[in-house]
C-alpha atoms as a PDB file:
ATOM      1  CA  UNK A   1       9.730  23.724 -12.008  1.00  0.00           C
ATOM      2  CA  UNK A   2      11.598  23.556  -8.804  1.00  0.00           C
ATOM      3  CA  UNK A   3      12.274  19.756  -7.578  1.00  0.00           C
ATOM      4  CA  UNK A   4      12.984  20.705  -3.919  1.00  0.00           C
ATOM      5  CA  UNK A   5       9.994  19.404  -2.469  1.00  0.00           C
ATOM      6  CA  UNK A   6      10.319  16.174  -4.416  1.00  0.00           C
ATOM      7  CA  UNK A   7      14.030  15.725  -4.251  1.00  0.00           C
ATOM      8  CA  UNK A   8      12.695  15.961   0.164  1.00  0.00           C
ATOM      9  CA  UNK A   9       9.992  13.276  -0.575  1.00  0.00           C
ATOM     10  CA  UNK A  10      12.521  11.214  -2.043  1.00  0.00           C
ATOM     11  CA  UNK A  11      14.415  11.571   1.212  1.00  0.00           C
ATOM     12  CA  UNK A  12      11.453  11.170   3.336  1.00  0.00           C
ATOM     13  CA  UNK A  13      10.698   7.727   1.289  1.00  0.00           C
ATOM     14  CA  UNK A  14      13.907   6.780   2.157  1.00  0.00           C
ATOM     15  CA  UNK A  15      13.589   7.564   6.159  1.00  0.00           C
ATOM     16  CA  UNK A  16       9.589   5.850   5.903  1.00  0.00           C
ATOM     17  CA  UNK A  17      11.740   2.625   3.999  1.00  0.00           C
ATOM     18  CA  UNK A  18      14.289   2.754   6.862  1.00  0.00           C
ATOM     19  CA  UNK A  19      11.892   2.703   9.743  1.00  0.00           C
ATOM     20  CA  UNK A  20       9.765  -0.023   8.485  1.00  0.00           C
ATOM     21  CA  UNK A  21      13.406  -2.490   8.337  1.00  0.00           C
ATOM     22  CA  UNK A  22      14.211  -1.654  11.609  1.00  0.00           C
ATOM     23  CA  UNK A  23      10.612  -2.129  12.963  1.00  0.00           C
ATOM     24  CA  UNK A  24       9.826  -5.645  10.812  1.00  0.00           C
ATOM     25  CA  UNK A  25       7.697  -3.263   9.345  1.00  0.00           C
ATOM     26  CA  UNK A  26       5.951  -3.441   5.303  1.00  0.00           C
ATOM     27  CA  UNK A  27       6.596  -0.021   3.294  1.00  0.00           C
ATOM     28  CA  UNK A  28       4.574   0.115   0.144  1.00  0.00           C
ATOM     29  CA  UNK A  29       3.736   2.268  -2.951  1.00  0.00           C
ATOM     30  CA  UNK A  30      -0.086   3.527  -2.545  1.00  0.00           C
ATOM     31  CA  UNK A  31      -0.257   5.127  -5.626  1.00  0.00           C
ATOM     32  CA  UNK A  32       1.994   7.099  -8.192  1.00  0.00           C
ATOM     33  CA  UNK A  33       1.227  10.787  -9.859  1.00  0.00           C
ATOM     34  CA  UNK A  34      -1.964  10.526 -12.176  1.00  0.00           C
ATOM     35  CA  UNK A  35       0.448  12.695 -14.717  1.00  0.00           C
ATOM     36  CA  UNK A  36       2.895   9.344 -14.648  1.00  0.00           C
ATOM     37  CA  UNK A  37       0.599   7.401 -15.291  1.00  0.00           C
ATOM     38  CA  UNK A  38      -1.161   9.203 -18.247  1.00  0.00           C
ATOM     39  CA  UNK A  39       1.399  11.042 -19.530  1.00  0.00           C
ATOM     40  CA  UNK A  40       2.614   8.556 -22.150  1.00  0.00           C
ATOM     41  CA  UNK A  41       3.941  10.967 -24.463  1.00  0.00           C
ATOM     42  CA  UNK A  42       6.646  12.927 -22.876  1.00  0.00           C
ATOM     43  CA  UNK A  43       9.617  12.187 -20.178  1.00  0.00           C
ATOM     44  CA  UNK A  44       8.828  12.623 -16.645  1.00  0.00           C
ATOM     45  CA  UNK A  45      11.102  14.995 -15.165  1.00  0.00           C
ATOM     46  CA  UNK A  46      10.821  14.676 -11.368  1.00  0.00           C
ATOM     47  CA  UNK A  47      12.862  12.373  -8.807  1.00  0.00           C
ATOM     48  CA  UNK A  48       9.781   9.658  -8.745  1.00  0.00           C
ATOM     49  CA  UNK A  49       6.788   8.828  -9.429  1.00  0.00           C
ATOM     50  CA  UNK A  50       5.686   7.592  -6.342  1.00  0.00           C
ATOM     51  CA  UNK A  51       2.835  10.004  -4.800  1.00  0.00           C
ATOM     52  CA  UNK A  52       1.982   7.642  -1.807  1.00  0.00           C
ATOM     53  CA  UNK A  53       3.339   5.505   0.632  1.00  0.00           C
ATOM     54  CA  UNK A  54       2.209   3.080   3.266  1.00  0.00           C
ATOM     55  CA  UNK A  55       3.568   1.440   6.423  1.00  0.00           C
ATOM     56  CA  UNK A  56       2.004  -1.463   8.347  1.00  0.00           C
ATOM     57  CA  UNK A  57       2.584  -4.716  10.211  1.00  0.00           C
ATOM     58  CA  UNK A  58       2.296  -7.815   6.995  1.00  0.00           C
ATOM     59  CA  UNK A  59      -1.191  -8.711   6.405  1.00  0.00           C
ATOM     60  CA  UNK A  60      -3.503  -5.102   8.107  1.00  0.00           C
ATOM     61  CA  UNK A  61      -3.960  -1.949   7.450  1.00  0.00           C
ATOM     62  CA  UNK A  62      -1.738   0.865   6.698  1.00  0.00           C
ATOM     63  CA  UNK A  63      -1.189   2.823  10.299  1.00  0.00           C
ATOM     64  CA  UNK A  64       0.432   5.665   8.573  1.00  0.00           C
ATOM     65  CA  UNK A  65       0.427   7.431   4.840  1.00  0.00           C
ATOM     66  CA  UNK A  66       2.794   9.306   3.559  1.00  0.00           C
ATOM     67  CA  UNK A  67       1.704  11.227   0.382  1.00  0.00           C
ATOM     68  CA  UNK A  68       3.226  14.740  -1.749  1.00  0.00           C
ATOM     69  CA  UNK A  69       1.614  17.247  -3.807  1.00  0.00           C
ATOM     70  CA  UNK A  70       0.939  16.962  -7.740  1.00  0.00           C
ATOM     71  CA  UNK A  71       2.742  18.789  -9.544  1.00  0.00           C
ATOM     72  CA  UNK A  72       0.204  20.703 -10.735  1.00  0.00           C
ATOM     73  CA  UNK A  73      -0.920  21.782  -7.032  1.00  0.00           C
ATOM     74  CA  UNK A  74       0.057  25.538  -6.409  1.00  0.00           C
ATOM     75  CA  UNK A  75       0.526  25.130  -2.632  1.00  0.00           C
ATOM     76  CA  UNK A  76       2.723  22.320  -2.622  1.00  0.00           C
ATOM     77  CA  UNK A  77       3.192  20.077   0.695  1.00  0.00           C
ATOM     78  CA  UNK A  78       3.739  16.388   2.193  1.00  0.00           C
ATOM     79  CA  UNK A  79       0.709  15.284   4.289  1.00  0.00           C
ATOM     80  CA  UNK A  80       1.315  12.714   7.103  1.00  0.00           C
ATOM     81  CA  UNK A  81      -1.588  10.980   8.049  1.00  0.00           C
ATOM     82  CA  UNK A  82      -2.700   8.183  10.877  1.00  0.00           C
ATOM     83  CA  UNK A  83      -5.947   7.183   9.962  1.00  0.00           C
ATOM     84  CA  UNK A  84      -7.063   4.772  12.769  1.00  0.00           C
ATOM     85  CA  UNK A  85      -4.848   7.444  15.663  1.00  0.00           C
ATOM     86  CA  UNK A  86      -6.555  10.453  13.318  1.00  0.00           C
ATOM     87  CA  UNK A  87      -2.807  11.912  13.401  1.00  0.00           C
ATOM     88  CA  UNK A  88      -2.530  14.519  10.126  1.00  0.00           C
ATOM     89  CA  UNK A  89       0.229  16.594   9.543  1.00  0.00           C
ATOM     90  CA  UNK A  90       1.899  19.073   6.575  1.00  0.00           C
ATOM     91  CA  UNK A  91       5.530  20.023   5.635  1.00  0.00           C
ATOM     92  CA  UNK A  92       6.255  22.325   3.304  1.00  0.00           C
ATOM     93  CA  UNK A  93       9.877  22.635   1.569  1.00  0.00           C
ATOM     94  CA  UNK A  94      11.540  25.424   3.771  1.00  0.00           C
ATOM     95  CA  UNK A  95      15.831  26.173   2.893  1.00  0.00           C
ATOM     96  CA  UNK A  96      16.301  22.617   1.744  1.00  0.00           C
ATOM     97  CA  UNK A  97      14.565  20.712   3.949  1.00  0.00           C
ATOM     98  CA  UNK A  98      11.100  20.108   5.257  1.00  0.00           C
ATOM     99  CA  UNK A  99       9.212  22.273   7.765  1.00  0.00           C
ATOM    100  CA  UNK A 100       5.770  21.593  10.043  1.00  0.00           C
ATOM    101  CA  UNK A 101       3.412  24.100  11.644  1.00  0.00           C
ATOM    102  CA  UNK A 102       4.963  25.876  14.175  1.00  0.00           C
ATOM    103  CA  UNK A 103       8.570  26.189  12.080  1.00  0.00           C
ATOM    104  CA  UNK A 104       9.808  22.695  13.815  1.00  0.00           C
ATOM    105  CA  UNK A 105      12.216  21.237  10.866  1.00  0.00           C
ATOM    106  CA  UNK A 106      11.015  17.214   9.977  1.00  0.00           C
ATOM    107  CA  UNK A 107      14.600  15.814  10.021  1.00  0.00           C
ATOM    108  CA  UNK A 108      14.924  11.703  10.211  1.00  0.00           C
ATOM    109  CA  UNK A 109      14.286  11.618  14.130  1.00  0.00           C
ATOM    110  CA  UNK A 110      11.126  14.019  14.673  1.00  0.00           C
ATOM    111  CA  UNK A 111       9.609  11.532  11.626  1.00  0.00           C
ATOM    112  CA  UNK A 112      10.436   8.660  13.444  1.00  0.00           C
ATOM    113  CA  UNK A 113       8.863  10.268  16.610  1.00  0.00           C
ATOM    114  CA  UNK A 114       5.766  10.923  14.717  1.00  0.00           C
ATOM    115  CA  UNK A 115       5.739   7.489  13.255  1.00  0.00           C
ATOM    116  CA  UNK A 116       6.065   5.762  16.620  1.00  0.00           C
ATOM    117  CA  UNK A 117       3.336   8.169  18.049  1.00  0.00           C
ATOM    118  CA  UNK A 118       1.115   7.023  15.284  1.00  0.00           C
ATOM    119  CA  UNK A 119       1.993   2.951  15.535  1.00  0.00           C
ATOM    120  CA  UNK A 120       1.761   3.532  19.583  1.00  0.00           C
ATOM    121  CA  UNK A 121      -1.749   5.246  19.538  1.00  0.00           C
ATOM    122  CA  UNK A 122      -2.916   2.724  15.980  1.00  0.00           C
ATOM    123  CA  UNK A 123      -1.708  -0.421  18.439  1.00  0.00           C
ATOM    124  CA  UNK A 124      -3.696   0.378  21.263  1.00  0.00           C
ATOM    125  CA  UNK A 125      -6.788   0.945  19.166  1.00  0.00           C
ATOM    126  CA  UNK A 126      -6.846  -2.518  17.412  1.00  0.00           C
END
């Protein structure tokens, strides 16, 4: 099995983590991969086993969701997602690194952008 696109979700954890110090922010664990939690028998072999993240402001709602394919899922991809702004977006692993529609490379800043977008658009609806 190839680990690129969950050696990039670790990254991408990483970048969401980042964000929410510099923006007094809370980053949590959603949920991890059912096959984690059921396996029992055998050694997990990718990066983590975290399948979903969150950031909001302490005490609300998550504003944005970060979550990555099973491992089991053929068409494998990390969905962004803005609930209250109804903001979704994929990347797929392209050459190391992560790609959206269109071919435009998710690198540290264009996440950010996309996570301010989504806080901007989440703050002015509540």
């Amino acid at each position: 099995m190839s680990h690129a696109i969950y050696d990039a979700w670790v990254q991408l954890m990483g970048w969401l983590e980042e964000y929410a110090r510099e923006h007094d922010l809370v980053f949590d664990r959603e949920a991890d991969f059912p096959e984690y939690i059921y396996r029992m028998h055998k050694p997990w072999e990718l990066p983590t086993r975290v399948m979903t993240v969150s950031l909001s402001r302490a005490n609300d709602e998550p504003f944005f969701l970060a979550a990555v394919s099973q491992p089991s899922d053929e068409a494998k991809h990390i969905s962004l997602r803005a609930p209250g702004a109804h903001l979704h977006w994929h990347a797929h692993e392209h050459g190391g690194g992560l790609v959206l529609p269109g071919g435009v490379r998710l690198d540290k800043t264009k996440l950010f952008a996309l996570v301010d977008q989504a806080r901007k658009t989440w703050m002015t609806a509540v």
